[in-house]
N, C-alpha and C. Protein backbone atom coordinates (compact mmCIF):
# COMPACT_ATOMS: atom_id res chain seq x y z
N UNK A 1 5.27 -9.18 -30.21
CA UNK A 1 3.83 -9.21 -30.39
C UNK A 1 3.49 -9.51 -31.83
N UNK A 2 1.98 -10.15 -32.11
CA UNK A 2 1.86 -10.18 -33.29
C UNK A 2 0.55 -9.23 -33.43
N UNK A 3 1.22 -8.54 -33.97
CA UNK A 3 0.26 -7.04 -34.70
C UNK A 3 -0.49 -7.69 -35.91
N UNK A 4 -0.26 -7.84 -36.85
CA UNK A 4 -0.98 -8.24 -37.75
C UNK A 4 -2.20 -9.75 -37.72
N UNK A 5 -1.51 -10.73 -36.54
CA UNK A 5 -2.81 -11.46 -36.68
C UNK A 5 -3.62 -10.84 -35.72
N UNK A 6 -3.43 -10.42 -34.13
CA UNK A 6 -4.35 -9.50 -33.79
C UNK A 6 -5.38 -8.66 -34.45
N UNK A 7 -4.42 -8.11 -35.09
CA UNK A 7 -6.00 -6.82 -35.77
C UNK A 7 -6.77 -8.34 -36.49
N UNK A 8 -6.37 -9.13 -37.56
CA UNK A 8 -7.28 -9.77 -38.05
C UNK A 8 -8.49 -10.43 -37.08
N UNK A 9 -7.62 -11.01 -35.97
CA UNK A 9 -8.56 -11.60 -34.69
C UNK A 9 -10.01 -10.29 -34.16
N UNK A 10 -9.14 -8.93 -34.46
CA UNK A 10 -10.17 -8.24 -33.70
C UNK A 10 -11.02 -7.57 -34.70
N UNK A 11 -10.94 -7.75 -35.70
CA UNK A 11 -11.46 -7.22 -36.61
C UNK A 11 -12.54 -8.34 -37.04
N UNK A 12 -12.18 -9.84 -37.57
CA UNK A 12 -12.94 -10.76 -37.17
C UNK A 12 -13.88 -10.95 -35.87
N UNK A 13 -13.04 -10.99 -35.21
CA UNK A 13 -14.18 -10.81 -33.89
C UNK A 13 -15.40 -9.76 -33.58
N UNK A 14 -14.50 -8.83 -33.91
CA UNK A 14 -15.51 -6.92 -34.16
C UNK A 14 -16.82 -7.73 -35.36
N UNK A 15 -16.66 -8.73 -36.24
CA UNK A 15 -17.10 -8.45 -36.67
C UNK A 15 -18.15 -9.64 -36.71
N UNK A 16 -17.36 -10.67 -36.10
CA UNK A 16 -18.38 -11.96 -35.66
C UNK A 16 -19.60 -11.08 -34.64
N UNK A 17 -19.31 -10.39 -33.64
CA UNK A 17 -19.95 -9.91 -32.81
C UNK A 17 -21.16 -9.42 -33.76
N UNK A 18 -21.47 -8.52 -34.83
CA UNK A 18 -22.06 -8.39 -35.27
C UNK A 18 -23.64 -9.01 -35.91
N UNK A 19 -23.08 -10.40 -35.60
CA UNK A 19 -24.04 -11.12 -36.76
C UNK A 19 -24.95 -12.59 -35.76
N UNK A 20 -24.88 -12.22 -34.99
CA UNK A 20 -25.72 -13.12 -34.06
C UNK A 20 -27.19 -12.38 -33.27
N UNK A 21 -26.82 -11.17 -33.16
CA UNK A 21 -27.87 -10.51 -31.96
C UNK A 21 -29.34 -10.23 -33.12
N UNK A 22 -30.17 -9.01 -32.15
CA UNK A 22 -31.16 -8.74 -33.49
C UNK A 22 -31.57 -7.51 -32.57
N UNK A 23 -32.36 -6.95 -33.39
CA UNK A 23 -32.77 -5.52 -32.98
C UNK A 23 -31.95 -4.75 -34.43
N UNK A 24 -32.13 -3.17 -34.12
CA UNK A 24 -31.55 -2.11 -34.74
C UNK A 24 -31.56 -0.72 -34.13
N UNK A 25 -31.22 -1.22 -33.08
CA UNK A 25 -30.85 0.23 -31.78
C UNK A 25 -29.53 0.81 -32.07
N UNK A 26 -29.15 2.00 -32.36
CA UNK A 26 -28.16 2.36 -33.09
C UNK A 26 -27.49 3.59 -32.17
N UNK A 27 -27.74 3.91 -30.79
CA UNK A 27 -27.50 4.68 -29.88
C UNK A 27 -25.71 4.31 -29.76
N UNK A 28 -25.53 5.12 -28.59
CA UNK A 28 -24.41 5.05 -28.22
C UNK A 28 -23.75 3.30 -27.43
N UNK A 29 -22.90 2.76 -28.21
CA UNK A 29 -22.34 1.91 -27.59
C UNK A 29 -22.43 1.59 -25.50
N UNK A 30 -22.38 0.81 -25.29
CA UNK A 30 -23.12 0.36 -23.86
C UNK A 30 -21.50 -0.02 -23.51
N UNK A 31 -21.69 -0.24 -22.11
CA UNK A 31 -20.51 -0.86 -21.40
C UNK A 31 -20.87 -2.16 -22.01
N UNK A 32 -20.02 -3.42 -22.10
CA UNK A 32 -20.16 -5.00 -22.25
C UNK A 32 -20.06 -5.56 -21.43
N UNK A 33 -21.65 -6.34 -21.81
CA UNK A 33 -22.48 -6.77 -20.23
C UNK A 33 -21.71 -7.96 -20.44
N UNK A 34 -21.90 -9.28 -19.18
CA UNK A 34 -21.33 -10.36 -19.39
C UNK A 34 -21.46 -11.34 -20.58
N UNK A 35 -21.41 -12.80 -20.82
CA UNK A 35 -21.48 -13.31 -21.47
C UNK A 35 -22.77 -14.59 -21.18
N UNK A 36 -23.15 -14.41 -20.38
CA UNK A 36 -24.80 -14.45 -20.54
C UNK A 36 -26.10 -14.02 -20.82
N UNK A 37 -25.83 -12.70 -20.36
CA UNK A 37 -26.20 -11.58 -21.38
C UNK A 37 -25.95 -11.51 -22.61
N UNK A 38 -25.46 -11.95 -22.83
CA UNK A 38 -24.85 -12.03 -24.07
C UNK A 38 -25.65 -12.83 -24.89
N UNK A 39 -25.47 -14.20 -24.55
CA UNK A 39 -26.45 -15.24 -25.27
C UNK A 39 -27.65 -14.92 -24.92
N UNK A 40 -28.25 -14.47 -24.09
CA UNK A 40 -29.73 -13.98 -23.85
C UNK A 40 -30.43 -13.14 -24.73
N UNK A 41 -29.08 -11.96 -25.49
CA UNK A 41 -29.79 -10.89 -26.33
C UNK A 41 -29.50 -11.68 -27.82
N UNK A 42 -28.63 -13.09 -28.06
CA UNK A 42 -28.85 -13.77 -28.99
C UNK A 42 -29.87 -14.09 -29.30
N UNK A 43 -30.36 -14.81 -28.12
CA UNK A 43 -31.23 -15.89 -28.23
C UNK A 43 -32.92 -15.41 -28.17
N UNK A 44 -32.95 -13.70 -28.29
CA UNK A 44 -33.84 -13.01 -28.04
C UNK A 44 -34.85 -13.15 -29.28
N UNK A 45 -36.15 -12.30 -29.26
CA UNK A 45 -37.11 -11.80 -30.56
C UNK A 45 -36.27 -11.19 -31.57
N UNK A 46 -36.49 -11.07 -33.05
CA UNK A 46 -35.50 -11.15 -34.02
C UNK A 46 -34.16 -11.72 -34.51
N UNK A 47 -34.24 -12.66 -33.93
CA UNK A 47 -32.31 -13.17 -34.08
C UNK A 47 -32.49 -13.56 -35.43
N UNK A 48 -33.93 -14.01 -36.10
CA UNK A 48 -34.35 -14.95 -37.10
C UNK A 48 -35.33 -13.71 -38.41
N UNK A 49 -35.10 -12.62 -38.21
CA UNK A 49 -35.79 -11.61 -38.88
C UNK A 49 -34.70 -10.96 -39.60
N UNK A 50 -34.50 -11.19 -41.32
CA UNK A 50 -34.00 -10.44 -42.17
C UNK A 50 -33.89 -8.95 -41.91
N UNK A 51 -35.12 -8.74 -42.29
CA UNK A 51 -34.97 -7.48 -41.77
C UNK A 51 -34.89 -6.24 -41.12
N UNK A 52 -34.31 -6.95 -39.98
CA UNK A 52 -33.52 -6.46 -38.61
C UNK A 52 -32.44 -6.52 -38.55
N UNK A 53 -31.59 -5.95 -38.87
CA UNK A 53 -29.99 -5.95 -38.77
C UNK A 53 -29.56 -5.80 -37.25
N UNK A 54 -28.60 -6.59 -36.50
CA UNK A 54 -28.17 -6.70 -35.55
C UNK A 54 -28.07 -4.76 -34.86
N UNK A 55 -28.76 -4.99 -33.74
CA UNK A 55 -28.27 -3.64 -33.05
C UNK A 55 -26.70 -3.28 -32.50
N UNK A 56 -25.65 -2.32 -32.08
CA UNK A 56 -24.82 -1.54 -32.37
C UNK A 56 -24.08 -2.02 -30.30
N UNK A 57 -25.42 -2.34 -29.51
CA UNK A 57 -24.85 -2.99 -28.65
C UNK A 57 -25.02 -4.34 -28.59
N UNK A 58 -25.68 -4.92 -29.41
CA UNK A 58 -25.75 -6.25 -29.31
C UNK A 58 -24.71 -7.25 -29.82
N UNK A 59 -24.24 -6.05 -31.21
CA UNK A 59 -22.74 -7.04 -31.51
C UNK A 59 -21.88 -6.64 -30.55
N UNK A 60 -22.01 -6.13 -29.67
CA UNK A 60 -20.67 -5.23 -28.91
C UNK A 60 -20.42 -6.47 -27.43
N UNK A 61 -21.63 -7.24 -27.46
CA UNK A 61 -22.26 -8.26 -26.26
C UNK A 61 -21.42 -10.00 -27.04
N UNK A 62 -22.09 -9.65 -28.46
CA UNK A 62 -21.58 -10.93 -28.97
C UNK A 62 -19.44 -10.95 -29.52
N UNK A 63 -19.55 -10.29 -29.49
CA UNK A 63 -18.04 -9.86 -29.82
C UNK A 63 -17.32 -10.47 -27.89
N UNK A 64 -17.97 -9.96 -26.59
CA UNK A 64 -17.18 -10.79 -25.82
C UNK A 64 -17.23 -12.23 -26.02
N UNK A 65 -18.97 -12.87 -26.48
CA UNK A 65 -19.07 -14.09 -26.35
C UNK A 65 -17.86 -14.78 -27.40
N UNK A 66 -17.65 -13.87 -28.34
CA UNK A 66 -16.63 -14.98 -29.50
C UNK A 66 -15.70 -15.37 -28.92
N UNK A 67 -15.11 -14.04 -27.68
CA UNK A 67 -13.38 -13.98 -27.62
C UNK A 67 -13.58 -14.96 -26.13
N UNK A 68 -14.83 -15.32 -25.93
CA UNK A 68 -14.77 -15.63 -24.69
C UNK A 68 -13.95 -17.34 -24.38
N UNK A 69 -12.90 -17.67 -23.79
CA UNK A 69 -12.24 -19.00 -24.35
C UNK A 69 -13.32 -19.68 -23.09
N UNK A 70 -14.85 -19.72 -22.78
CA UNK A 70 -15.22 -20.40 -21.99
C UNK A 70 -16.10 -20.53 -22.84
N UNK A 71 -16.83 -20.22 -24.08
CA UNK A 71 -17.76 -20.29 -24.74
C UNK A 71 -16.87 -21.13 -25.88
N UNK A 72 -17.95 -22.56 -26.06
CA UNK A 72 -17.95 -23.62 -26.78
C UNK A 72 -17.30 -23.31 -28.15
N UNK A 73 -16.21 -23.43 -28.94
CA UNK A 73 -16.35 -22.91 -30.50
C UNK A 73 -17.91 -23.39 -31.02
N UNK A 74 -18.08 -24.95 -31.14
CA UNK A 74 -19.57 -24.80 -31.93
C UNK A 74 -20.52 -23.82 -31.77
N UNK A 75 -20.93 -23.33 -30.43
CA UNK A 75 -21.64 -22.05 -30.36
C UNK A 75 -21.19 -20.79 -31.39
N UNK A 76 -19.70 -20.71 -31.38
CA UNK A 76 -19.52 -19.66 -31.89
C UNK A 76 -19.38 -19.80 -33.33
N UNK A 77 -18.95 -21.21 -34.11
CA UNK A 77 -19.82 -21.15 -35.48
C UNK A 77 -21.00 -20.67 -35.85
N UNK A 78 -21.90 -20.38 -34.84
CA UNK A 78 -23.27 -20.02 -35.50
C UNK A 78 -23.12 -18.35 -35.94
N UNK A 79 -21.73 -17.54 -35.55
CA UNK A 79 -21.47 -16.59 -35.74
C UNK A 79 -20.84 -16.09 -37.24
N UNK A 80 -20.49 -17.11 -37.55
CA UNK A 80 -19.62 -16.69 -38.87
C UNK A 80 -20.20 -17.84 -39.66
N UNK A 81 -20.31 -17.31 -41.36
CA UNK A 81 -20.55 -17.66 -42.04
C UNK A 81 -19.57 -18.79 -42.53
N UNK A 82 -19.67 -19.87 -42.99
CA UNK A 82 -19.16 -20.96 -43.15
C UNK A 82 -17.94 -21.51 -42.04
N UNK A 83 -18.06 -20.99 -41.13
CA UNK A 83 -17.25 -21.37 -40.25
C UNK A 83 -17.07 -22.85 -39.24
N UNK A 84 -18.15 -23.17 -39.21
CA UNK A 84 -18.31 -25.04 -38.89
C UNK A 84 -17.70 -25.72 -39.80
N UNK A 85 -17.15 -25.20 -40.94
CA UNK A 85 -15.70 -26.08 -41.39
C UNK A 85 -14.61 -26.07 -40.77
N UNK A 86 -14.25 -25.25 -40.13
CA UNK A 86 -13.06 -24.81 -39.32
C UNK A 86 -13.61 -24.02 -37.79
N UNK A 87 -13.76 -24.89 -36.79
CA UNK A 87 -14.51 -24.53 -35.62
C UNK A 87 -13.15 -23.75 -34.97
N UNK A 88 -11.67 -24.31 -34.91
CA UNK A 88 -10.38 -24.14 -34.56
C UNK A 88 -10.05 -22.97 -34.61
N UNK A 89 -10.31 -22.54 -35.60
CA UNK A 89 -10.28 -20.54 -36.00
C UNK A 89 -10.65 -19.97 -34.99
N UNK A 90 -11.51 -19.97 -33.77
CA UNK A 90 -11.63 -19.43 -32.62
C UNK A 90 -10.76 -19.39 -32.02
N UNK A 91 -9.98 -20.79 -31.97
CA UNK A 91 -9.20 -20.63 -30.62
C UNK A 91 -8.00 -19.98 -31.03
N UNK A 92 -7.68 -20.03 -32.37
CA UNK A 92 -6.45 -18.36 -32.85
C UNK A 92 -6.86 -17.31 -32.46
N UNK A 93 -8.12 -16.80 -32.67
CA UNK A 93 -8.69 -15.61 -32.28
C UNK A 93 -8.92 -14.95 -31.05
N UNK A 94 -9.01 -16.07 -29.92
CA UNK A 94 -8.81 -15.72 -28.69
C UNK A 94 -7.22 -15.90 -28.05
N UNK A 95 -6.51 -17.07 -28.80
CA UNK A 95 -5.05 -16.87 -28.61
C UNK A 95 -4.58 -15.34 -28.48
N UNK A 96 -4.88 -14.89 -30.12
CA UNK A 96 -4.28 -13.32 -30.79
C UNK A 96 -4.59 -12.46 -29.87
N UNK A 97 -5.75 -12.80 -28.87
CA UNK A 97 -6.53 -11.54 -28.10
C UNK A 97 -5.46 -11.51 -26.67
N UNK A 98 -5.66 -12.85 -26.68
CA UNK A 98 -5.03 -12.68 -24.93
C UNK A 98 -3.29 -12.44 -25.33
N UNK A 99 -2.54 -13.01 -26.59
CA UNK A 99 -1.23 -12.34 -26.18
C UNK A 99 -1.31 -10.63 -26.87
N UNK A 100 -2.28 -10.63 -27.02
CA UNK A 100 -2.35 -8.90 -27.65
C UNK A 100 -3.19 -8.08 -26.55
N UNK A 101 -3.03 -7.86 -25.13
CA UNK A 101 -3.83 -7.09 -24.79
C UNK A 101 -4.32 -5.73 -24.96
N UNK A 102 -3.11 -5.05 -25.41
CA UNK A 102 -3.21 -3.84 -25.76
C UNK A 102 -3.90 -3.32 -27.00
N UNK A 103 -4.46 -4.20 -27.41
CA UNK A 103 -4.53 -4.01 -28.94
C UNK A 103 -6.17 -3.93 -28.82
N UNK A 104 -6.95 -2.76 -29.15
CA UNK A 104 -8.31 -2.71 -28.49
C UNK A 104 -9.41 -2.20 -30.16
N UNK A 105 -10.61 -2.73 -29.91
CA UNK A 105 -11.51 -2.74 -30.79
C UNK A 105 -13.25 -2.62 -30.41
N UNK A 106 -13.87 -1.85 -31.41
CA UNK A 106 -14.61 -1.17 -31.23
C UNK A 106 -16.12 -1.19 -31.93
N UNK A 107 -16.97 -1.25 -31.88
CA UNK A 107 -18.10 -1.56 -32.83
C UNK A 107 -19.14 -0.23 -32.37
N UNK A 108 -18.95 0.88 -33.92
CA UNK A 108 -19.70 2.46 -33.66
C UNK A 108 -20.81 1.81 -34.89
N UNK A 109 -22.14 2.23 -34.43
CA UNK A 109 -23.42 2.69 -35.22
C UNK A 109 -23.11 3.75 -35.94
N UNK A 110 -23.79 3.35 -37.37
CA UNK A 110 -24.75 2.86 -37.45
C UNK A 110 -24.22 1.18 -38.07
N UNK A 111 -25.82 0.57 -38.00
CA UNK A 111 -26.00 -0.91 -38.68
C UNK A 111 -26.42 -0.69 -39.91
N UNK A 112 -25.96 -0.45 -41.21
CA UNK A 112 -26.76 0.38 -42.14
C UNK A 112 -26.87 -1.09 -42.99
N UNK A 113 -28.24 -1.37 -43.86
CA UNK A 113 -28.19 -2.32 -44.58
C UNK A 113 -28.20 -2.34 -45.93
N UNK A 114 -27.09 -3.48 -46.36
CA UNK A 114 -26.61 -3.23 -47.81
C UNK A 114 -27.56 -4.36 -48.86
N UNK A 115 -28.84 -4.45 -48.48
CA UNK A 115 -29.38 -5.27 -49.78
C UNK A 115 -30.36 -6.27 -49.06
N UNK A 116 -31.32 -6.65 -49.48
CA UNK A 116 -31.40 -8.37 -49.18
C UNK A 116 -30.40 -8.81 -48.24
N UNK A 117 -30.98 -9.22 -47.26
CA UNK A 117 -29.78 -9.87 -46.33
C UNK A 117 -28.96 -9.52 -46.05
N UNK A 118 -28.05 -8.23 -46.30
CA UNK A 118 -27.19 -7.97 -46.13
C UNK A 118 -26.97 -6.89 -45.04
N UNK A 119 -26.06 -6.49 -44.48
CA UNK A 119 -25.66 -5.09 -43.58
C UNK A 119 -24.15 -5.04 -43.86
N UNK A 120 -24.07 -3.70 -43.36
CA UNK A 120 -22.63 -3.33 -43.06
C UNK A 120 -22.28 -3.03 -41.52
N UNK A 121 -21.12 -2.74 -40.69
CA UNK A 121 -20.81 -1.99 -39.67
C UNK A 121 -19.46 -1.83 -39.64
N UNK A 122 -19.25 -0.58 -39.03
CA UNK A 122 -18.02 0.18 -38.84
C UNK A 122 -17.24 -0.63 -37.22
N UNK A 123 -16.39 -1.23 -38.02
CA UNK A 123 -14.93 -1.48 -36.87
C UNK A 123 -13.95 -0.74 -36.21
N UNK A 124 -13.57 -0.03 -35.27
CA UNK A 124 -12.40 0.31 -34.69
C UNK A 124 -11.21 -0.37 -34.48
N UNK A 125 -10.35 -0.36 -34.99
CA UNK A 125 -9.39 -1.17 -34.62
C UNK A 125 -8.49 -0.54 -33.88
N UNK A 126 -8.00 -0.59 -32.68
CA UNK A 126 -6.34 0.56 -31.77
C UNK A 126 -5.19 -0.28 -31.91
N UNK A 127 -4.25 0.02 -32.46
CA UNK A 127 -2.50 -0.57 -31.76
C UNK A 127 -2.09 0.34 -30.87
N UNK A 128 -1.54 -0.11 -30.31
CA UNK A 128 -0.58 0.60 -29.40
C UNK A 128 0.12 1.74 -30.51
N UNK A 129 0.35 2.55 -30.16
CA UNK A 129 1.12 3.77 -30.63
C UNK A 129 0.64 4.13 -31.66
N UNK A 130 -0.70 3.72 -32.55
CA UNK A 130 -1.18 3.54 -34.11
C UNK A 130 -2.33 4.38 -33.60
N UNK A 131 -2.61 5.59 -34.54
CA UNK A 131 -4.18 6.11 -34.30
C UNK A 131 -5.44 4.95 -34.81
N UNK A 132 -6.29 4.80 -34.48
CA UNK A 132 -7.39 4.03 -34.59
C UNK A 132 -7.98 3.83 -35.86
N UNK A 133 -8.29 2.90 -36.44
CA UNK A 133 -8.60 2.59 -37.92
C UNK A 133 -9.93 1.88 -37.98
N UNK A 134 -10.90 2.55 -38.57
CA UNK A 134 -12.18 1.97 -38.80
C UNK A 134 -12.29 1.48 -40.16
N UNK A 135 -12.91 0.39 -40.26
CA UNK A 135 -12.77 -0.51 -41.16
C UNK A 135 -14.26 -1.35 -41.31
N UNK A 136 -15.13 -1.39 -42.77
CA UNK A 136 -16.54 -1.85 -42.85
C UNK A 136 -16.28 -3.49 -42.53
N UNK A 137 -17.36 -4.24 -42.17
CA UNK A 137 -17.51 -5.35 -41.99
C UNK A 137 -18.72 -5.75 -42.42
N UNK A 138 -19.21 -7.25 -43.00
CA UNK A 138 -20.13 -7.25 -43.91
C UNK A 138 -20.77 -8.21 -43.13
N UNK A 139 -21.96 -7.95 -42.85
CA UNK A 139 -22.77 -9.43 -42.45
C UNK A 139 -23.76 -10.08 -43.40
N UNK A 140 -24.48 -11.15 -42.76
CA UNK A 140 -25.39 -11.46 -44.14
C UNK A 140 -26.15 -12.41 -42.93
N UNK A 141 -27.42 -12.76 -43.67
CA UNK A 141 -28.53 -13.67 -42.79
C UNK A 141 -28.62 -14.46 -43.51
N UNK A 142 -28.14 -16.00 -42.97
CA UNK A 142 -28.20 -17.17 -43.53
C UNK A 142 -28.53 -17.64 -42.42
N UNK A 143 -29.48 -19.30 -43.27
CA UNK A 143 -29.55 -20.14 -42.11
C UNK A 143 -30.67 -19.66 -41.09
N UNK A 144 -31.06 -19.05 -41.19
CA UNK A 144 -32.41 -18.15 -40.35
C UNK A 144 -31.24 -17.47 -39.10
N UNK A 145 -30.53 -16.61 -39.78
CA UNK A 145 -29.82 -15.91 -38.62
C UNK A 145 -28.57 -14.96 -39.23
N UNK A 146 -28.51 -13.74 -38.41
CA UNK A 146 -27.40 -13.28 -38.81
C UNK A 146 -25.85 -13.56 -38.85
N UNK A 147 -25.22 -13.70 -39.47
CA UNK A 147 -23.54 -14.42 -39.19
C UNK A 147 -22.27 -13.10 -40.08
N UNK A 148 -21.59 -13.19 -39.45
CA UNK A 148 -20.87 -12.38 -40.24
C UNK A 148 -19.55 -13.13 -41.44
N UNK A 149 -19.86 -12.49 -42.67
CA UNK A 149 -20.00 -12.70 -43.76
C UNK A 149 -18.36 -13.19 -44.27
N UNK A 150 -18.17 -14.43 -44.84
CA UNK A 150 -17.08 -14.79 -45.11
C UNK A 150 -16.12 -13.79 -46.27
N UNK A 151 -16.97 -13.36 -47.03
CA UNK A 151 -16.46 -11.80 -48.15
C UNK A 151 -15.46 -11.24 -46.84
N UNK A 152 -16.05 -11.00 -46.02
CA UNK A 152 -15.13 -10.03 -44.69
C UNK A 152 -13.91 -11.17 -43.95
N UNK A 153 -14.13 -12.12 -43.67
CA UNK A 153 -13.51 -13.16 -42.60
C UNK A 153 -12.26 -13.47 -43.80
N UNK A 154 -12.71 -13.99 -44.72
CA UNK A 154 -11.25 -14.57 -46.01
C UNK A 154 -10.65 -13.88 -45.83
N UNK A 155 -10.82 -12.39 -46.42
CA UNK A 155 -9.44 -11.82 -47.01
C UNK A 155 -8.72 -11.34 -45.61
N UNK A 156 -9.25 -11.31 -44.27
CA UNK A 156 -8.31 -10.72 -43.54
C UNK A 156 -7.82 -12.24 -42.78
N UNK A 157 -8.38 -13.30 -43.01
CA UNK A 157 -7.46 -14.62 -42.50
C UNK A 157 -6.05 -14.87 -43.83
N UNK A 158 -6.71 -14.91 -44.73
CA UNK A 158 -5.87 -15.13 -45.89
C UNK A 158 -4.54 -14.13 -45.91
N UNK A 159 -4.75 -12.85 -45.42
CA UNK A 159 -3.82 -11.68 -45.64
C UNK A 159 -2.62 -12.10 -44.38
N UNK A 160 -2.98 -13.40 -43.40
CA UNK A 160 -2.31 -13.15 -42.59
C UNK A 160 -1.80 -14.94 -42.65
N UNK A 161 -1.92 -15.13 -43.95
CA UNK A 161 -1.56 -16.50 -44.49
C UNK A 161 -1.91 -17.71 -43.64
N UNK A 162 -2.86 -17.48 -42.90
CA UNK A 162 -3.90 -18.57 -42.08
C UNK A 162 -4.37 -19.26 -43.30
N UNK A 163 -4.31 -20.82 -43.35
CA UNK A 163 -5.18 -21.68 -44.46
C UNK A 163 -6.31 -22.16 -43.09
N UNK A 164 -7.73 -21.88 -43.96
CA UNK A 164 -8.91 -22.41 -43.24
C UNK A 164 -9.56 -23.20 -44.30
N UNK A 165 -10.33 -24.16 -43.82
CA UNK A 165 -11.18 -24.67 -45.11
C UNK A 165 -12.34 -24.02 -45.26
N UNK A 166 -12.98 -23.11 -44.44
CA UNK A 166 -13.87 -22.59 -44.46
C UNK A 166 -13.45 -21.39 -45.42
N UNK A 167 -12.49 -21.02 -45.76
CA UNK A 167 -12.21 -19.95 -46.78
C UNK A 167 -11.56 -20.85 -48.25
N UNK A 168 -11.81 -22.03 -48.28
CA UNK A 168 -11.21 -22.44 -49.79
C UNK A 168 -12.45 -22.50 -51.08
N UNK A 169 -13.35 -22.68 -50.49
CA UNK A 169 -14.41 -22.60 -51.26
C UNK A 169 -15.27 -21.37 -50.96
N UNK A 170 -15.35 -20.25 -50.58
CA UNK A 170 -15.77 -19.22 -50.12
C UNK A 170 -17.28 -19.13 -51.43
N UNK A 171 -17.23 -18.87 -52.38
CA UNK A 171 -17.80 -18.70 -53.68
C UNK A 171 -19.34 -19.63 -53.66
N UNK A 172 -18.67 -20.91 -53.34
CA UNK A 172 -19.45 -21.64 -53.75
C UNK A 172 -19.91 -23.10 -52.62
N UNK A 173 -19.93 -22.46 -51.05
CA UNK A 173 -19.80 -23.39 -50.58
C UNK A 173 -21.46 -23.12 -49.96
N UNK A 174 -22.06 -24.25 -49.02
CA UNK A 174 -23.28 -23.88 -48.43
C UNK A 174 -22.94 -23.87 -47.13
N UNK A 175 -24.07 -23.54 -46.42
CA UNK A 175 -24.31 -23.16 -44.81
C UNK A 175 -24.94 -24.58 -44.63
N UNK A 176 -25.62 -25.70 -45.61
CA UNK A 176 -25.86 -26.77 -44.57
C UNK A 176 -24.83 -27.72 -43.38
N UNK A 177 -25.78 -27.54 -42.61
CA UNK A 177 -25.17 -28.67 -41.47
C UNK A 177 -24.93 -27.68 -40.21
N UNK A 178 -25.02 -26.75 -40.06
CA UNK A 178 -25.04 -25.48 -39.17
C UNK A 178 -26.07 -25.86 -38.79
């Protein structure tokens, strides 16, 4: 198994899920509805409102749509911040998922927000035989929408020596063409 790109996949993913929905309902995590539902609570009132940080089941909805290998990558660029440089990065991420089944992840409220545009949320990550590791994830609203934040996506692609182009210019690159 590969343990280490997994967690990155689910931790990425935990955290793509984050940055598409809108609301700030911060209750107890929901079962995960399908993946039309899914795009429905995207495509809902606030997806385009700063200051509304994604609600606590809504990334939990967009997190199936990422891993979902029936959902378009271009769709799922609109999830991550500079990521329409490298649309391909999905299909690792759902690779990592399906040969890692055991390997399970989690998105707990709150959505707390760190600034201008910004939020945070708490990740679960499980291995097999490993107690559970929560870990912050950073989103940000670009582009008239929430995406989750390349600060978060680099260092855990990079740590697992993935080259993306969407992480070579991280600093100084833009969101046009999204």
């Amino acid at each position: 198994m590969k343990f280490p790109k997994i967690v990155t996949a689910a931790l990425v993913a935990g955290a793509v899920a984050s940055v598409a929905a809108c609301g700030s309902d911060d209750s107890d995590v929901p079962e995960v509805p399908t993946v039309s539902s899914a795009t429905a609570a995207a495509t809902g009132d606030g997806v385009n409102d700063p200051d509304a940080p994604p609600s606590v089941a809504a990334l939990n909805q967009m997190l199936e749509e990422a891993l979902d290998p029936d959902v378009p990558n271009s769709e799922k660029t609109e999830l991550v911040e500079g990521s329409a440089a490298d649309p391909a990065i999905f299909d690792e991420l759902v690779s990592a998922k399906q040969d890692n089944p055991d390997v399970t992840y989690e998105i707990f409220p709150p959505v707390i927000p760190a600034g201008p545009n910004k939020a945070t949320v708490k990740v679960q990550v499980k291995l097999p035989d490993n107690p559970p590791t929560k870990l912050d994830a950073s989103i940000v609203y670009v582009d008239n929408r929430w995406k989750l934040s390349r600060d978060t996506v680099c260092p855990l692609i990079s740590a697992n020596n993935v080259a993306t182009p969407m992480c070579t210019d991280a600093a100084g690159a833009s969101e046009s063409g999204n």
